[in-house]
N, C-alpha and C. Protein backbone atom coordinates (compact mmCIF):
# COMPACT_ATOMS: atom_id res chain seq x y z
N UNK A 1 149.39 35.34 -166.23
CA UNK A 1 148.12 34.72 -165.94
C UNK A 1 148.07 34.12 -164.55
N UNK A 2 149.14 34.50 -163.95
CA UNK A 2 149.56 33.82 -162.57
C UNK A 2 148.28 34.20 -161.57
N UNK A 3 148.50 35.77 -161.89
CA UNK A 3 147.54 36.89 -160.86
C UNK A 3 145.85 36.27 -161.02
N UNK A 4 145.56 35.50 -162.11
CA UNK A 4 144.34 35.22 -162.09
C UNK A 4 143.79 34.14 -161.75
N UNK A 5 144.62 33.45 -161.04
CA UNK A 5 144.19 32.55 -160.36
C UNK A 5 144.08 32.52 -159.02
N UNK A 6 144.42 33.65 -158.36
CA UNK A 6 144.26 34.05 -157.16
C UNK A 6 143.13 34.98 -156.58
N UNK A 7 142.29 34.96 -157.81
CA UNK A 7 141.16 36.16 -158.17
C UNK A 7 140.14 34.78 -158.00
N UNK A 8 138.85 34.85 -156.57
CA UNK A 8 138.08 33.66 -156.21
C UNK A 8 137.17 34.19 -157.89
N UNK A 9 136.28 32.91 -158.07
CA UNK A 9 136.03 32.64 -159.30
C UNK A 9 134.43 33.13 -159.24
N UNK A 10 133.75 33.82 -158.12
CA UNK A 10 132.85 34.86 -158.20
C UNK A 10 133.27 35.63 -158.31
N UNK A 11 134.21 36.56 -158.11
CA UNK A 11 134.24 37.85 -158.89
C UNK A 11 134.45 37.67 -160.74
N UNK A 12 134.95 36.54 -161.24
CA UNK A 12 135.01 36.57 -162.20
C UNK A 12 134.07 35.93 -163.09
N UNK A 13 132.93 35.98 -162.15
CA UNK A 13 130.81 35.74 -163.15
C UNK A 13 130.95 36.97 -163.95
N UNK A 14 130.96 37.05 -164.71
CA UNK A 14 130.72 37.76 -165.86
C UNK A 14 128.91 38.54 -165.91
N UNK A 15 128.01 37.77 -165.02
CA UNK A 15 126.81 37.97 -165.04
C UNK A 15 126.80 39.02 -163.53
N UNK A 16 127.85 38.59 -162.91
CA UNK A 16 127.59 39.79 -161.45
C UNK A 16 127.96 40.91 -161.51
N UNK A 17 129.62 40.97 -162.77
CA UNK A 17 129.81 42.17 -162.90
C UNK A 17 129.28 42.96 -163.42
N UNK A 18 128.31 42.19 -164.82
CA UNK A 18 127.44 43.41 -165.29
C UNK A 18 126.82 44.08 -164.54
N UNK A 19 125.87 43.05 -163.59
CA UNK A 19 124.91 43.36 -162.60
C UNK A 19 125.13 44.11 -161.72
N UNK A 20 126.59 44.13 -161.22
CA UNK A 20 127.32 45.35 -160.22
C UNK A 20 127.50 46.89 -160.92
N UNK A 21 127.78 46.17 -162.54
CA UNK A 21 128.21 47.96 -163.71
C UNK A 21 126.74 48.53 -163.72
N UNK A 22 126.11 47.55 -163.62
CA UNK A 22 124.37 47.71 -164.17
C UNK A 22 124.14 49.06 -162.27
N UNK A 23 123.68 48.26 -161.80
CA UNK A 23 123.71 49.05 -160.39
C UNK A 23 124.49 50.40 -160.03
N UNK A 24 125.77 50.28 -160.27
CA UNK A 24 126.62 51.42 -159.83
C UNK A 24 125.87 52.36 -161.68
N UNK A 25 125.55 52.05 -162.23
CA UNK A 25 125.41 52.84 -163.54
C UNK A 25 124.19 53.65 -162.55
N UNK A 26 122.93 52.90 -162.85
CA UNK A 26 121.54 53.31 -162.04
C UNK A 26 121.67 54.05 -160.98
N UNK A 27 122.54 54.02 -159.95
CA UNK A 27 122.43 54.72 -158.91
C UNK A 27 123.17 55.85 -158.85
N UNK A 28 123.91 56.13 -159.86
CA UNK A 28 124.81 57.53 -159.81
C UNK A 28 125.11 58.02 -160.83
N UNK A 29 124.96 57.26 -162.40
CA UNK A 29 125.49 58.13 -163.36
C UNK A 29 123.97 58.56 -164.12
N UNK A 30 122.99 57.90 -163.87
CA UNK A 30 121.84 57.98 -165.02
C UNK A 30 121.21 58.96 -164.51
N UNK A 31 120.52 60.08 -165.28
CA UNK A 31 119.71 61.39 -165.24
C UNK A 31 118.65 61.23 -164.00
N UNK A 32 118.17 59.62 -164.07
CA UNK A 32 116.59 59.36 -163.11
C UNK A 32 117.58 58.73 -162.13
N UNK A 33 118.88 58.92 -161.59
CA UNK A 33 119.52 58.27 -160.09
C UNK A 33 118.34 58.59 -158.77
N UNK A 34 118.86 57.43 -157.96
CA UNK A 34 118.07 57.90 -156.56
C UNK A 34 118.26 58.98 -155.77
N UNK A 35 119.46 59.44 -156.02
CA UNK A 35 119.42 60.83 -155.09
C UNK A 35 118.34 61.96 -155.90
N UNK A 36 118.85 61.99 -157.22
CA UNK A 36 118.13 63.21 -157.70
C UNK A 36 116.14 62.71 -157.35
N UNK A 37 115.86 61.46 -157.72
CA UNK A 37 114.72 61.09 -157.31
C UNK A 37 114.02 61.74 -155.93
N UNK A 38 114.73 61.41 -154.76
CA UNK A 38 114.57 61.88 -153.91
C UNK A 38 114.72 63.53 -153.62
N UNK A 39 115.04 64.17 -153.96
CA UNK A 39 115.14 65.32 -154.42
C UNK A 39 113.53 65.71 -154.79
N UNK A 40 113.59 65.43 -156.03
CA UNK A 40 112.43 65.69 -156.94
C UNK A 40 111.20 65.48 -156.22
N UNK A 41 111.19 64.31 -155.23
CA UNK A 41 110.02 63.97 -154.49
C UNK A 41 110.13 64.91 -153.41
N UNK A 42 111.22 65.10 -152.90
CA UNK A 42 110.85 66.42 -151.18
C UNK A 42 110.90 67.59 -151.98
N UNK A 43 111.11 67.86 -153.20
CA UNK A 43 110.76 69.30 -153.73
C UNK A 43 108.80 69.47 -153.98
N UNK A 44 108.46 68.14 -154.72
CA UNK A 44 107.11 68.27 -155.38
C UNK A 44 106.42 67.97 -153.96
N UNK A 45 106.70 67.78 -152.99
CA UNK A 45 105.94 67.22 -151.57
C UNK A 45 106.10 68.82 -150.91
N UNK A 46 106.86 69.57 -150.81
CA UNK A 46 106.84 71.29 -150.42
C UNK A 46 106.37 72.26 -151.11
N UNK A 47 106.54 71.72 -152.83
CA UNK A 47 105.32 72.25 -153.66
C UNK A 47 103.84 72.13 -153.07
N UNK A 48 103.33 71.56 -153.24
CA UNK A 48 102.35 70.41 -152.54
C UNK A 48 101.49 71.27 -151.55
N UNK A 49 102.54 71.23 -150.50
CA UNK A 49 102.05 72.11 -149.28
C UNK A 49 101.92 74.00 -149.76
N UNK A 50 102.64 74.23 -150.20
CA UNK A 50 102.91 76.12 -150.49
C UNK A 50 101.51 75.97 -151.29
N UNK A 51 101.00 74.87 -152.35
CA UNK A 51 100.00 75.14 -153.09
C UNK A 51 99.00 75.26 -152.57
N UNK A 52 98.93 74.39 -151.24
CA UNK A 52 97.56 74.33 -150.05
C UNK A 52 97.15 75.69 -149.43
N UNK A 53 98.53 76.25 -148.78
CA UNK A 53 98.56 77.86 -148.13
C UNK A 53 98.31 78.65 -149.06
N UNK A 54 98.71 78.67 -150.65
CA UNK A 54 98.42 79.50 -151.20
C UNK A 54 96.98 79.59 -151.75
N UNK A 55 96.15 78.82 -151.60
CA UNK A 55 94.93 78.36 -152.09
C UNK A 55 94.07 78.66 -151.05
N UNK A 56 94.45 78.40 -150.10
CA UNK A 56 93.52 78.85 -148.19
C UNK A 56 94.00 80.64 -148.32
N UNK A 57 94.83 80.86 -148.66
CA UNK A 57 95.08 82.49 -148.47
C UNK A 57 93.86 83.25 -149.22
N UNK A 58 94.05 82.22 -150.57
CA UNK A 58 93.06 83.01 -151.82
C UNK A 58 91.76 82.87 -151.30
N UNK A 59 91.50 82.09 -150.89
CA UNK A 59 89.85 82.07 -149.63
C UNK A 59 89.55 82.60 -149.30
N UNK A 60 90.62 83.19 -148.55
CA UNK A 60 90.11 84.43 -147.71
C UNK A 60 90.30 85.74 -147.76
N UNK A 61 90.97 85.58 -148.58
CA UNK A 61 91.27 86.94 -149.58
C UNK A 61 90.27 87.61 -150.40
N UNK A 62 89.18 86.32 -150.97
CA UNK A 62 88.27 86.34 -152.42
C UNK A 62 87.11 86.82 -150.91
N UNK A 63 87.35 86.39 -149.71
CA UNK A 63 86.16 86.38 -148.72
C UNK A 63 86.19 87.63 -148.17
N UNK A 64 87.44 88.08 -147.52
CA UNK A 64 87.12 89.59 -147.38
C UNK A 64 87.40 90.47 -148.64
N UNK A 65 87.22 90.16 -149.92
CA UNK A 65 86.84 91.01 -150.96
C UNK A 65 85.32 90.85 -151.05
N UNK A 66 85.10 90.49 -150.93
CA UNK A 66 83.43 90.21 -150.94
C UNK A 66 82.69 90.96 -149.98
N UNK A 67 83.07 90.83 -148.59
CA UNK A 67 82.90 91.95 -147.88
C UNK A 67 83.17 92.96 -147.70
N UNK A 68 84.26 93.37 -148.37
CA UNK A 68 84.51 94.62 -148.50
C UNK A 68 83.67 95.38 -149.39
N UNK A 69 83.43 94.79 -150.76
CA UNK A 69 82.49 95.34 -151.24
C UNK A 69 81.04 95.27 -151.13
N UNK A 70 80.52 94.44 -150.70
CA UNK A 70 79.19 94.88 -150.04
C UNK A 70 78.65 95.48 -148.38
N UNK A 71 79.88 95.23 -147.38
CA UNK A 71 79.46 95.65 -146.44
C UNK A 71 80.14 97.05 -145.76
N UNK A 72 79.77 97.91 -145.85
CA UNK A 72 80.02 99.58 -145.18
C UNK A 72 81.17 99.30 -144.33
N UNK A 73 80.46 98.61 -143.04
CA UNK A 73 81.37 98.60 -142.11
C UNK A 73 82.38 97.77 -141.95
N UNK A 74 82.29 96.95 -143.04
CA UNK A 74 84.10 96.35 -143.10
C UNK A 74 84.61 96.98 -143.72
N UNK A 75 84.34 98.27 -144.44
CA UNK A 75 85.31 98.63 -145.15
C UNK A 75 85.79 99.90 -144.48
N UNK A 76 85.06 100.65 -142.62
CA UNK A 76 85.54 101.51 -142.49
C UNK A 76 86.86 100.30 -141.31
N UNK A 77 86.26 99.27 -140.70
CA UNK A 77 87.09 98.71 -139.90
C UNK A 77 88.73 98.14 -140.87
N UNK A 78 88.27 98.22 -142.15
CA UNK A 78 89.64 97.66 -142.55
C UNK A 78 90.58 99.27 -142.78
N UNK A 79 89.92 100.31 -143.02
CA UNK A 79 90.38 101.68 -142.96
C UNK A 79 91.02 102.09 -141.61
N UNK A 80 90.21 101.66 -140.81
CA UNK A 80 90.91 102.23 -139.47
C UNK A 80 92.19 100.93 -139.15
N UNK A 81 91.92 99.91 -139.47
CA UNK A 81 93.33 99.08 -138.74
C UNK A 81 94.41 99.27 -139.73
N UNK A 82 94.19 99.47 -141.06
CA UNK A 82 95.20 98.95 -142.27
C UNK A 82 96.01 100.73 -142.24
N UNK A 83 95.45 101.34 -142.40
CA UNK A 83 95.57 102.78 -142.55
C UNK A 83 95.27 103.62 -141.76
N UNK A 84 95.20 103.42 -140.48
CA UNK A 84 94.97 104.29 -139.23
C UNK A 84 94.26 105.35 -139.42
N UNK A 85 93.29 105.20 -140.42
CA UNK A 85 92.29 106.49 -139.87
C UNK A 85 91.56 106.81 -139.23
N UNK A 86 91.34 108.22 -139.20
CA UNK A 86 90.21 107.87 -137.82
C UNK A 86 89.02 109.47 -138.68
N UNK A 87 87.44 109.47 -137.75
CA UNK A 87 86.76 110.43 -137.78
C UNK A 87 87.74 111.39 -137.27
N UNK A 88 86.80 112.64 -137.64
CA UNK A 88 87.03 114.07 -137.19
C UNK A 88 86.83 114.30 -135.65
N UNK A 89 86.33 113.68 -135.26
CA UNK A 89 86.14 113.96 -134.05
C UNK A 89 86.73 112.99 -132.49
N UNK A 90 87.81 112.16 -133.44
CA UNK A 90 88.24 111.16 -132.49
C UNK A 90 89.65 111.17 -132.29
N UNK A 91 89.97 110.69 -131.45
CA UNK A 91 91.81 110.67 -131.23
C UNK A 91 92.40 108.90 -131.14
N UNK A 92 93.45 109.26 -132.29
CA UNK A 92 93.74 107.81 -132.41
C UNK A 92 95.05 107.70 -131.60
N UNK A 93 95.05 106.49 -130.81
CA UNK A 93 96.59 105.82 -130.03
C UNK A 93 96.98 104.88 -130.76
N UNK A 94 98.21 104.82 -130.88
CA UNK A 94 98.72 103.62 -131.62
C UNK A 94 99.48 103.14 -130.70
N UNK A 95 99.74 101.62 -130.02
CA UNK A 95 100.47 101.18 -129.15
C UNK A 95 101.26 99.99 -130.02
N UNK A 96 102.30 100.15 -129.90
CA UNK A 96 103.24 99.18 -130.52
C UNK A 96 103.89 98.19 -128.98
N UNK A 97 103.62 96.74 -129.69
CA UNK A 97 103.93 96.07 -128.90
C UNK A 97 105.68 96.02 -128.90
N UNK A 98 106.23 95.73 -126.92
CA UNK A 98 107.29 95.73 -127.33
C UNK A 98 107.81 93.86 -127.30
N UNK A 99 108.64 93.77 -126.98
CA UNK A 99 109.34 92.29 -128.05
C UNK A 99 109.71 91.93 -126.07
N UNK A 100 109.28 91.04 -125.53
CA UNK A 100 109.78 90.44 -123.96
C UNK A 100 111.59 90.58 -124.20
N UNK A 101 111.61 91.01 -122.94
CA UNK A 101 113.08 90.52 -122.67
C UNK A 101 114.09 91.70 -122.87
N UNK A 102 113.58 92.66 -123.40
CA UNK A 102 114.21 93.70 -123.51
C UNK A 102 114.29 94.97 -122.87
C-alpha cells in the first residue's frame, strides 16, 4: 500500500476516472465515435453535391429531349455532331484537336 501513496489524490477521484473511461469510451470504442461521425458528414456533404449535378444534368437532358422531339432541326444538328452524318451531297471533315505540347 506503500505505492499508493505516492499516487497525487486527483488521479484517485473516482468521479474523473469514470469521466476519463466515459470519454476515451465515446471517442473511440462506441459505433457513433467522432471520427466515424465525421466521416459520415464529408460522405453525406459529397452526396449532397453529386445529387445537385445529377439533377442539373437531368434538366437538360429532359430539355434537349423535348427538343429533340418536337424540333426537325435539332434533331438533324444532333445527327450531324453525335454521329457524323452528313447529306448526299456534302463532304464531311473531321478535325481532331491535338493536346499542346506535343
Amino acid at each position: 500500500m506503500k505505492f499508493l501513496q505516492h499516487i497525487p489524490s486527483i488521479l484517485k477521484n473516482k468521479y474523473l476516472l469514470s469521466g476519463v473511461a466515459f470519454l476515451v469510451w465515446i471517442f473511440f470504442f462506441d459505433p457513433k465515435d467522432i471520427p466515424s461521425s465525421i466521416n459520415r458528414i464529408q460522405t453525406y456533404k459529397k452526396l449532397q453535391q453529386t445529387e445537385l449535378h445529377l439533377s442539373k444534368q437531368i434538366g437538360e437532358t429532359t430539355k434537349d429531349l423535348d427538343l429533340l422531339k418536337t424540333n426537325p432541326q435539332t434533331i438533324e444538328k444532333y445527327a450531324r455532331e453525335n454521329y457524323m452524318m452528313k447529306k448526299d451531297n456534302e463532304d464531311l471533315f473531321i478535325i481532331n484537336p491535338t493536346a499542346e505540347g506535343k
